[in-house]
C-alpha atoms as a PDB file:
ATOM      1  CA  UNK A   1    -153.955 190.399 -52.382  1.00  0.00           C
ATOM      2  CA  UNK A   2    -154.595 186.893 -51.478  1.00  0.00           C
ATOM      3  CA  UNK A   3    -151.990 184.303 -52.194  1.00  0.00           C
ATOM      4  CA  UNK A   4    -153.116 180.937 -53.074  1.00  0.00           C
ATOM      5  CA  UNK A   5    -151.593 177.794 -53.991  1.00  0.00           C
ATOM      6  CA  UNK A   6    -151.343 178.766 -57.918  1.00  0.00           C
ATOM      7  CA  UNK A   7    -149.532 181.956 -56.769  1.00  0.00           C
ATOM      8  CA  UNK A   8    -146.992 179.588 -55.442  1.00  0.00           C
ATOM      9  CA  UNK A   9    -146.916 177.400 -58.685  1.00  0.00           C
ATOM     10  CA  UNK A  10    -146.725 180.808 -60.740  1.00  0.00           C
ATOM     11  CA  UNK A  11    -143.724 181.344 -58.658  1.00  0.00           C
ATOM     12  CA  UNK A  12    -141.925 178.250 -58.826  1.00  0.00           C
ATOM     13  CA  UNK A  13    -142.123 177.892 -62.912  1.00  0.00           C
ATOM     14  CA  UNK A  14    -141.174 181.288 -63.027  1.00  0.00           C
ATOM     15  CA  UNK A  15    -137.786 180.349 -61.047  1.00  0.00           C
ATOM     16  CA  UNK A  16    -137.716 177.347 -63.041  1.00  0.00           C
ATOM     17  CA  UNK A  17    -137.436 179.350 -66.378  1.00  0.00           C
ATOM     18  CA  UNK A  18    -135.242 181.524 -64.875  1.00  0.00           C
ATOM     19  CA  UNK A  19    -132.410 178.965 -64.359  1.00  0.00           C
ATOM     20  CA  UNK A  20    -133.584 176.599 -67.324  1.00  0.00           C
ATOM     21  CA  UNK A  21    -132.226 180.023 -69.335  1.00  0.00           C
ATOM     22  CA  UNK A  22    -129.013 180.349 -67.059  1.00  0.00           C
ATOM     23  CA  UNK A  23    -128.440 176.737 -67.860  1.00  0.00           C
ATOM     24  CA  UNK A  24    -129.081 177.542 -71.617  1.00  0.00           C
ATOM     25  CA  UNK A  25    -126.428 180.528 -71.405  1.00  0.00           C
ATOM     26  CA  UNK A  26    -124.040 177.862 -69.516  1.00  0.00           C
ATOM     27  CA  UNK A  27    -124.492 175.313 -72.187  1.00  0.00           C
ATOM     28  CA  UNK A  28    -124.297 177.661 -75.042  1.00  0.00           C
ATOM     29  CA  UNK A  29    -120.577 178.241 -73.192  1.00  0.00           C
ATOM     30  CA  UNK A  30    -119.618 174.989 -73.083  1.00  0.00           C
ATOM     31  CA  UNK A  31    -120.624 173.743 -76.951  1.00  0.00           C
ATOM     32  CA  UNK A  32    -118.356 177.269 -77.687  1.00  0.00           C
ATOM     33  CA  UNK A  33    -115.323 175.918 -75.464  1.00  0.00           C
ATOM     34  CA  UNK A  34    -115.908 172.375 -77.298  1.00  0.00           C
ATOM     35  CA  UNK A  35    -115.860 173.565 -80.401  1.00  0.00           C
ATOM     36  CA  UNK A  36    -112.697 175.127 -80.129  1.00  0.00           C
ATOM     37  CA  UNK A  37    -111.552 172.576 -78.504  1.00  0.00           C
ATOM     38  CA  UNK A  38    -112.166 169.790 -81.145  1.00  0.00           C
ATOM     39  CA  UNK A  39    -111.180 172.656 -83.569  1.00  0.00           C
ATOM     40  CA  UNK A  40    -107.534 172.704 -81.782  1.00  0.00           C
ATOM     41  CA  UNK A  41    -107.143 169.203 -82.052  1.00  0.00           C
ATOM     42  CA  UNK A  42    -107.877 168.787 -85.250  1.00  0.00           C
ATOM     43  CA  UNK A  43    -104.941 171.563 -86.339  1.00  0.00           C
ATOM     44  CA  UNK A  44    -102.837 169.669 -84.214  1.00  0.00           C
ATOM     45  CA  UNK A  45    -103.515 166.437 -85.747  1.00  0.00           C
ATOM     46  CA  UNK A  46    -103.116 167.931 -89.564  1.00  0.00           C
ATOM     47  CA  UNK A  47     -99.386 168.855 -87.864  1.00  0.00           C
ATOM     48  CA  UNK A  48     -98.675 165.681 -86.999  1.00  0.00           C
ATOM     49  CA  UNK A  49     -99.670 164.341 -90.614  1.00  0.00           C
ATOM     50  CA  UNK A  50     -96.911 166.650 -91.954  1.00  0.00           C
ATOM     51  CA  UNK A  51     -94.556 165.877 -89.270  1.00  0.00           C
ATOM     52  CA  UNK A  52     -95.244 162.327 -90.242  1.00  0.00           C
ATOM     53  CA  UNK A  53     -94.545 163.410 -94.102  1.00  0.00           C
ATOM     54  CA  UNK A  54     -90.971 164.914 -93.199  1.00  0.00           C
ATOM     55  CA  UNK A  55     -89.712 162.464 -90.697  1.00  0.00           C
ATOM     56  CA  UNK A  56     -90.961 159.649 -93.198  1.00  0.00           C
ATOM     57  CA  UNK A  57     -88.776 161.491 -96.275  1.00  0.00           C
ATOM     58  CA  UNK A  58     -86.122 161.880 -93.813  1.00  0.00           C
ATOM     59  CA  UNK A  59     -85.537 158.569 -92.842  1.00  0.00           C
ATOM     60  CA  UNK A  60     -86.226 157.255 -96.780  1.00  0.00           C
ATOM     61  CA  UNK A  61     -83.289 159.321 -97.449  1.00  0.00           C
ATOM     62  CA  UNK A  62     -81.397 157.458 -94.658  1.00  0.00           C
ATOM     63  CA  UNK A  63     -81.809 153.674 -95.525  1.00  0.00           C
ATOM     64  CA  UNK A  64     -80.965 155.420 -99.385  1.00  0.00           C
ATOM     65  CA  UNK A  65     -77.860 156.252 -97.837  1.00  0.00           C
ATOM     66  CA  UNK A  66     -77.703 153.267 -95.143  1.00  0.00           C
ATOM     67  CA  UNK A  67     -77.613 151.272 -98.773  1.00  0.00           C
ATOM     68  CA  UNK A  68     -74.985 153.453-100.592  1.00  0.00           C
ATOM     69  CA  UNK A  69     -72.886 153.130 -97.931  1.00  0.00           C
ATOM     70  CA  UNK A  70     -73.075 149.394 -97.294  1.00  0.00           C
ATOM     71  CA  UNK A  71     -72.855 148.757-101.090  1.00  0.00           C
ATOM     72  CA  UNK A  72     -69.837 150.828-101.559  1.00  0.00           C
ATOM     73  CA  UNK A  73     -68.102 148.626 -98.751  1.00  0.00           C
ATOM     74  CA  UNK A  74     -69.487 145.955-100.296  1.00  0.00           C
ATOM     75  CA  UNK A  75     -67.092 146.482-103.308  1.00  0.00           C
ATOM     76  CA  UNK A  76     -64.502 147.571-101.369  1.00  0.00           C
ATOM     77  CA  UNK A  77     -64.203 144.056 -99.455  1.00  0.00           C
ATOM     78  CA  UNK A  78     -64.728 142.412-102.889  1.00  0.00           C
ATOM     79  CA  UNK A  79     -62.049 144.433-104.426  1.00  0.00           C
ATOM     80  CA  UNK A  80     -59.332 144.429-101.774  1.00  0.00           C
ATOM     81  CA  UNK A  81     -59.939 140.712-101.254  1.00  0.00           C
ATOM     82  CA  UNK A  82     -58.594 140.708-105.024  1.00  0.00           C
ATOM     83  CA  UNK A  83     -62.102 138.814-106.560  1.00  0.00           C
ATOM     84  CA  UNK A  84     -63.937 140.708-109.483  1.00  0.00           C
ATOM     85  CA  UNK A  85     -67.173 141.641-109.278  1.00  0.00           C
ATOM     86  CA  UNK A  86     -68.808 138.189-110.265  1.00  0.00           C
ATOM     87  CA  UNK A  87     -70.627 135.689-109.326  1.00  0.00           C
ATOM     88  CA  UNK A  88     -70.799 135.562-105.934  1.00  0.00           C
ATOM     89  CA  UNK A  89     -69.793 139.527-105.412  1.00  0.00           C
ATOM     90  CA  UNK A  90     -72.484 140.107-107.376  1.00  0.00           C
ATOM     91  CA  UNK A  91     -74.870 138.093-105.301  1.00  0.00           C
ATOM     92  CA  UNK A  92     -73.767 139.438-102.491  1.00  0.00           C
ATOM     93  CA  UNK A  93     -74.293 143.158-103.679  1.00  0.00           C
ATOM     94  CA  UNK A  94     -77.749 141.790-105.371  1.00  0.00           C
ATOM     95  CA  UNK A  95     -78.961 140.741-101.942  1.00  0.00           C
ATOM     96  CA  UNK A  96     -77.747 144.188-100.244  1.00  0.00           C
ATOM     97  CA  UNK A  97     -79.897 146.334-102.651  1.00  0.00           C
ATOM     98  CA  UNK A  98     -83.024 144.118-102.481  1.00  0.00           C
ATOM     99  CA  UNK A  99     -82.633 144.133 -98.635  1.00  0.00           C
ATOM    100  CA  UNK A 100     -82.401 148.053 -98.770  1.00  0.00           C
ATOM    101  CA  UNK A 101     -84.884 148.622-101.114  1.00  0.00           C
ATOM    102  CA  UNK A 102     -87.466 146.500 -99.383  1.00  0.00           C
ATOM    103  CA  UNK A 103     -86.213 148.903 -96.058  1.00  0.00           C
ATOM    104  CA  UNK A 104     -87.569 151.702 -97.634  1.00  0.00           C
ATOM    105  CA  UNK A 105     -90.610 150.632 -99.249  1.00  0.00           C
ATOM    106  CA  UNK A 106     -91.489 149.261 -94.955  1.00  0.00           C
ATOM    107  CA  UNK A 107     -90.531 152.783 -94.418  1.00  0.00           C
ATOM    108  CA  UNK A 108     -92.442 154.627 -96.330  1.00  0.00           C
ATOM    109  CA  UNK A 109     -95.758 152.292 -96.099  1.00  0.00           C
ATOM    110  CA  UNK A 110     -95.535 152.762 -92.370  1.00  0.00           C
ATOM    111  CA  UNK A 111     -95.501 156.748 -93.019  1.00  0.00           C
ATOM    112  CA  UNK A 112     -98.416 156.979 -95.408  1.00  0.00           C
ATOM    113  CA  UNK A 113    -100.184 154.411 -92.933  1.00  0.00           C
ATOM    114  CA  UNK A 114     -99.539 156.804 -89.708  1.00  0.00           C
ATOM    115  CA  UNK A 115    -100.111 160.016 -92.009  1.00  0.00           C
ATOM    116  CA  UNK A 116    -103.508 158.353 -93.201  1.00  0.00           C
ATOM    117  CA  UNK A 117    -104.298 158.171 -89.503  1.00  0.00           C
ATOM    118  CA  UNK A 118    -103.714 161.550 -88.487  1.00  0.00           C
ATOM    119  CA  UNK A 119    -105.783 162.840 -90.992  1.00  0.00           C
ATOM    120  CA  UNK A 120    -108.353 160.926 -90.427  1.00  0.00           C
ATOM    121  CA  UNK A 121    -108.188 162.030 -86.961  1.00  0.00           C
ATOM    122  CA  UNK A 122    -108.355 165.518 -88.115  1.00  0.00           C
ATOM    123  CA  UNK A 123    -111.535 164.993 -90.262  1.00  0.00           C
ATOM    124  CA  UNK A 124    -112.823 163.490 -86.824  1.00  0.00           C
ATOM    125  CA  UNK A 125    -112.178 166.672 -84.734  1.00  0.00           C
ATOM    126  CA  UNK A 126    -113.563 168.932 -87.439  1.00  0.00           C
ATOM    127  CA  UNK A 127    -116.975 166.612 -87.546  1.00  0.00           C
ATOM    128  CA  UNK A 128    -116.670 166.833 -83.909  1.00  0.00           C
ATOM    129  CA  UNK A 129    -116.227 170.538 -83.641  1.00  0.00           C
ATOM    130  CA  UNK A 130    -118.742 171.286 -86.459  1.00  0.00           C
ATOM    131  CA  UNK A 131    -121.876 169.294 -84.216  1.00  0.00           C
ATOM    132  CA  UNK A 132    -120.953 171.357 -81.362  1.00  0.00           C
ATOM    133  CA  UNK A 133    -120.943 174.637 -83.756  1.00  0.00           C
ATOM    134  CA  UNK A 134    -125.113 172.894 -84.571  1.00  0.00           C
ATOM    135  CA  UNK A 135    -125.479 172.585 -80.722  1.00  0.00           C
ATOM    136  CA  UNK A 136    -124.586 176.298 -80.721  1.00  0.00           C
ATOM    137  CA  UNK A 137    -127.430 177.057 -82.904  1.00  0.00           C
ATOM    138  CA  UNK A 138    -130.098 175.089 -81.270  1.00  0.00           C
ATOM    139  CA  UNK A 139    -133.481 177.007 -79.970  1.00  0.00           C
ATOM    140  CA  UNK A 140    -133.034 176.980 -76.081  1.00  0.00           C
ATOM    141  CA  UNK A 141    -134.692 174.569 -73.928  1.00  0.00           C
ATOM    142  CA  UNK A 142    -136.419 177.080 -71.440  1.00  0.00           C
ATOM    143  CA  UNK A 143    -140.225 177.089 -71.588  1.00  0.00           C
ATOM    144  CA  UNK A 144    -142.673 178.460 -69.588  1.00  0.00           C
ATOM    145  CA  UNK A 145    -144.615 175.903 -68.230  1.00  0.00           C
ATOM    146  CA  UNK A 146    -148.067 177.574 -67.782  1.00  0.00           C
ATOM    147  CA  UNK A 147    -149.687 180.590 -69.462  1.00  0.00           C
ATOM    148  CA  UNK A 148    -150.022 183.689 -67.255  1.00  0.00           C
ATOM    149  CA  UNK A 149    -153.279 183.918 -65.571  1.00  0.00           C
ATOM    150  CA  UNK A 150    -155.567 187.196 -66.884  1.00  0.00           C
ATOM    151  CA  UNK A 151    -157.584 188.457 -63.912  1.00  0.00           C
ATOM    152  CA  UNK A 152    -158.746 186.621 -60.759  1.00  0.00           C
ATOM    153  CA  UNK A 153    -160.731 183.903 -60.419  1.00  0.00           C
END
């Protein structure tokens, strides 16, 4: 058996194919471990959203009680300085509640704002992981580059 230059050729694209398939199985791997990956993230981020939701109630119920409180001594000065609850007093405690109302309304914009960010991070991962779930499914990329000769020539 003679061996000629397209025995060498047949040769080399036959190694070729060979690791153009390894490199398929490797990449196949890899789109998995992404996928998971950007599927991980993505949990984590819709725990941070509700993390977000409780720490954002939690400190709401603070400033409510930040503003009882500061009310309540409010009167208390008013009343053991011996003035009734008028006029001024009444300014005074006016001023209080609109301060600590507008407190929690900052609060709980800035929690919706950073919850609205999480899960829109979280939609991101899942888009992420669910392209490299399609990359997953994609024909390999291994091809034989010439057709197997039939006979000699």
């Amino acid at each position: 058996m003679a061996f000629g230059n397209a025995t060498f050729s047949d040769i080399g694209t036959a190694v070729s194919d060979i690791f153009a398939a390894q490199g398929d199985v490797l990449k196949a791997k890899g789109a998995e471990f992404e996928q998971k990956s950007y599927l991980e993230a993505a949990d984590l981020a819709k725990q941070n959203e509700q993390f977000t939701e409780m720490s954002t109630a939690i400190k709401e119920s603070q400033a409510d009680r930040n503003l009882y409180q500061a009310l309540g001594q409010t009167k208390a000065d008013v009343a053991g300085a011996g003035f009734a609850q008028s006029g001024s007093a009444l300014d005074i405690l006016r001023e209080s509640a609109s301060e600590g109302a507008m407190t929690k309304a900052v609060l709980g914009e800035q929690g919706l704002i950073t919850e609205a960010g999480y899960k829109e991070q979280a939609q991101s991962y899942t888009d992420m992981a669910s392209a490299a779930g399609r990359g997953l499914k994609a024909p390999p990329t291994a091809t034989c580059h010439r057709q197997p000769r039939r006979g000699r020539r």
